[in-house]
Protein backbone atom coordinates (compact mmCIF):
# COMPACT_ATOMS: atom_id res chain seq x y z
CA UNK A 1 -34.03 -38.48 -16.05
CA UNK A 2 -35.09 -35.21 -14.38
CA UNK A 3 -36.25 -32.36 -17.13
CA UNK A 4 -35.11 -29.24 -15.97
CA UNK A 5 -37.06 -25.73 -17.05
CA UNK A 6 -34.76 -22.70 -17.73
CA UNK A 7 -35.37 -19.09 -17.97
CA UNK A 8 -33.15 -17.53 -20.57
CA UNK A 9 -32.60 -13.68 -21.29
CA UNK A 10 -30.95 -13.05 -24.70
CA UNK A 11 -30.30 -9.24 -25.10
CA UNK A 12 -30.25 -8.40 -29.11
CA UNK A 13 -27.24 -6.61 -30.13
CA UNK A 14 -27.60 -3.55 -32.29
CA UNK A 15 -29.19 -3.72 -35.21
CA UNK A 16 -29.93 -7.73 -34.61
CA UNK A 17 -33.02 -7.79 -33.11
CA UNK A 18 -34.72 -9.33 -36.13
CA UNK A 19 -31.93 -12.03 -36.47
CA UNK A 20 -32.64 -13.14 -32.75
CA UNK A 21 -36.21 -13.24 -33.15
CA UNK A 22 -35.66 -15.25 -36.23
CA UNK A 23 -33.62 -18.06 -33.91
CA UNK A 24 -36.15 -17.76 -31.51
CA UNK A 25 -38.70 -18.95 -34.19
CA UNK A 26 -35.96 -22.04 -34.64
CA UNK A 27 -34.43 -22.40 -31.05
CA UNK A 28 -36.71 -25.05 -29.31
CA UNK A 29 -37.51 -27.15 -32.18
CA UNK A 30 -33.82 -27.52 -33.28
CA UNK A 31 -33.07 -28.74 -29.41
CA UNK A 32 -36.14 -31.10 -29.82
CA UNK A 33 -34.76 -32.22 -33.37
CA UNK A 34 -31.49 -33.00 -31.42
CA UNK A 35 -33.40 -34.73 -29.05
CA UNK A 36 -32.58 -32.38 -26.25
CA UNK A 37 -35.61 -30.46 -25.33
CA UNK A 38 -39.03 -31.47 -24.19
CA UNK A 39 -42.20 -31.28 -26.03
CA UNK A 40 -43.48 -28.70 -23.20
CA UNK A 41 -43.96 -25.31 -24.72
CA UNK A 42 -41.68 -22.53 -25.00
CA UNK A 43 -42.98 -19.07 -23.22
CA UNK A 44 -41.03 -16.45 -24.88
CA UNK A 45 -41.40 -12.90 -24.46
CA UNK A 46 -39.92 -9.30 -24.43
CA UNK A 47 -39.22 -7.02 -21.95
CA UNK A 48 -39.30 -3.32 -21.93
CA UNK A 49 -35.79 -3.08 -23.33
CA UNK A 50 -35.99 -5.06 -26.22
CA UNK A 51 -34.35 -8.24 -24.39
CA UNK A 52 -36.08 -11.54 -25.40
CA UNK A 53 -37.09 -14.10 -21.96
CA UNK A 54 -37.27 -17.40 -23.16
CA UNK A 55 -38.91 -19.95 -20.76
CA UNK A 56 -37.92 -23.72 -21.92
CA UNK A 57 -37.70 -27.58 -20.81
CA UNK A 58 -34.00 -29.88 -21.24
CA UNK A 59 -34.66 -33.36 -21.20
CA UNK A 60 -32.11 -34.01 -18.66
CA UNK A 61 -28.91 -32.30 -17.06
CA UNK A 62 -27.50 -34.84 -19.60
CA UNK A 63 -29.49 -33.22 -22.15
CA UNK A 64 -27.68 -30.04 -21.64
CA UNK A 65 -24.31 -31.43 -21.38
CA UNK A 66 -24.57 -33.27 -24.44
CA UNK A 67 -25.70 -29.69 -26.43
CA UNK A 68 -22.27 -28.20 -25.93
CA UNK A 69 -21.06 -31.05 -28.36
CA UNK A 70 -23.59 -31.45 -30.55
CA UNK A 71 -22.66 -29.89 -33.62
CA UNK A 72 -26.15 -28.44 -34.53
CA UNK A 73 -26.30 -27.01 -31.13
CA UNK A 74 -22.82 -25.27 -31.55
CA UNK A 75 -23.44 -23.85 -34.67
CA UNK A 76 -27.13 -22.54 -33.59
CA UNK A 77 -25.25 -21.11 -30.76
CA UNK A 78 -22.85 -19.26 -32.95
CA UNK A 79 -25.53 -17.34 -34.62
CA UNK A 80 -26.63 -16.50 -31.28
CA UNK A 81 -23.69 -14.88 -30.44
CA UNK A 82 -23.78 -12.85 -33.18
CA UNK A 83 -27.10 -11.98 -32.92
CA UNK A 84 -26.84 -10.98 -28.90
CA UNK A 85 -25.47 -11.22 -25.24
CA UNK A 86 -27.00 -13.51 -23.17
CA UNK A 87 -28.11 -11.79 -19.62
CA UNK A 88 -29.06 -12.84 -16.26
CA UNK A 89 -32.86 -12.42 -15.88
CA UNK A 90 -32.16 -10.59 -12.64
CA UNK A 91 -30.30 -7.73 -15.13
CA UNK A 92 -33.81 -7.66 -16.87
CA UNK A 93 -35.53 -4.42 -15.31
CA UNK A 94 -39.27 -6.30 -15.12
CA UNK A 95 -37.07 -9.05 -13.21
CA UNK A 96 -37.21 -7.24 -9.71
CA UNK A 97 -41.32 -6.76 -9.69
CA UNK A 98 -42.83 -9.25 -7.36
CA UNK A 99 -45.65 -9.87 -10.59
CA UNK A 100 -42.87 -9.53 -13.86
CA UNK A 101 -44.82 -8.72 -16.49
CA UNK A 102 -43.63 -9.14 -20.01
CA UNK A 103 -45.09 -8.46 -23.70
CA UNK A 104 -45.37 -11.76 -25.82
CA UNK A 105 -43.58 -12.25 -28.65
CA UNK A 106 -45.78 -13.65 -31.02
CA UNK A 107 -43.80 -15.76 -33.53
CA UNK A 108 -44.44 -18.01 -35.84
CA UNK A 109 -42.26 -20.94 -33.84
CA UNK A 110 -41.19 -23.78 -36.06
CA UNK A 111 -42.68 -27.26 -34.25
């Protein structure tokens, strides 16, 4: 199996900003729980904008296809959508520097 590392931009929708930073607290360690994600850590981080960069390790391409039937998965996912809109990270302003530079977000991530 070949782990695969994703960058993920999650822009919060209005007035959810603290509901997506609470999933990001939750996000990797419910994917490792499923056993879905590696034990590499998560780089997560916010850009000018608001919009949360995650930085993350699947297992496998099977990893990922198994998430969209994994019931946990789904219904993680469905809080996501409520919370925001995913985005390419090439929509993300700091995206187009040669050296993107993003603030952390510090949170207190569940292991």
């Amino acid at each position: 199996m070949e782990e695969k590392i994703v960058i993920v931009a999650y822009k919060p929708k209005a007035g959810k900003a603290d509901a997506l930073h609470q999933l990001m607290r939750e996000h990797v360690s419910i994917l490792r729980q499923q056993d879905l994600a590696t034990d590499r850590p998560a780089a997560i981080m916010e850009a000018k904008d608001g919009t949360v960069i995650e930085v993350f390790e699947w297992k496998s391409e099977l990893a990922i296809e198994k998430a969209h039937s994994n019931p946990v998965v789904l219904k993680m996912w469905e809080r996501f959508a409520e919370a925001c809109d995913y985005i390419p990270i090439c929509k993300v302003e700091e995206a187009a520097n040669l050296f993107s530079q993003f603030t952390p977000l510090n949170l207190d991530i569940k292991s």
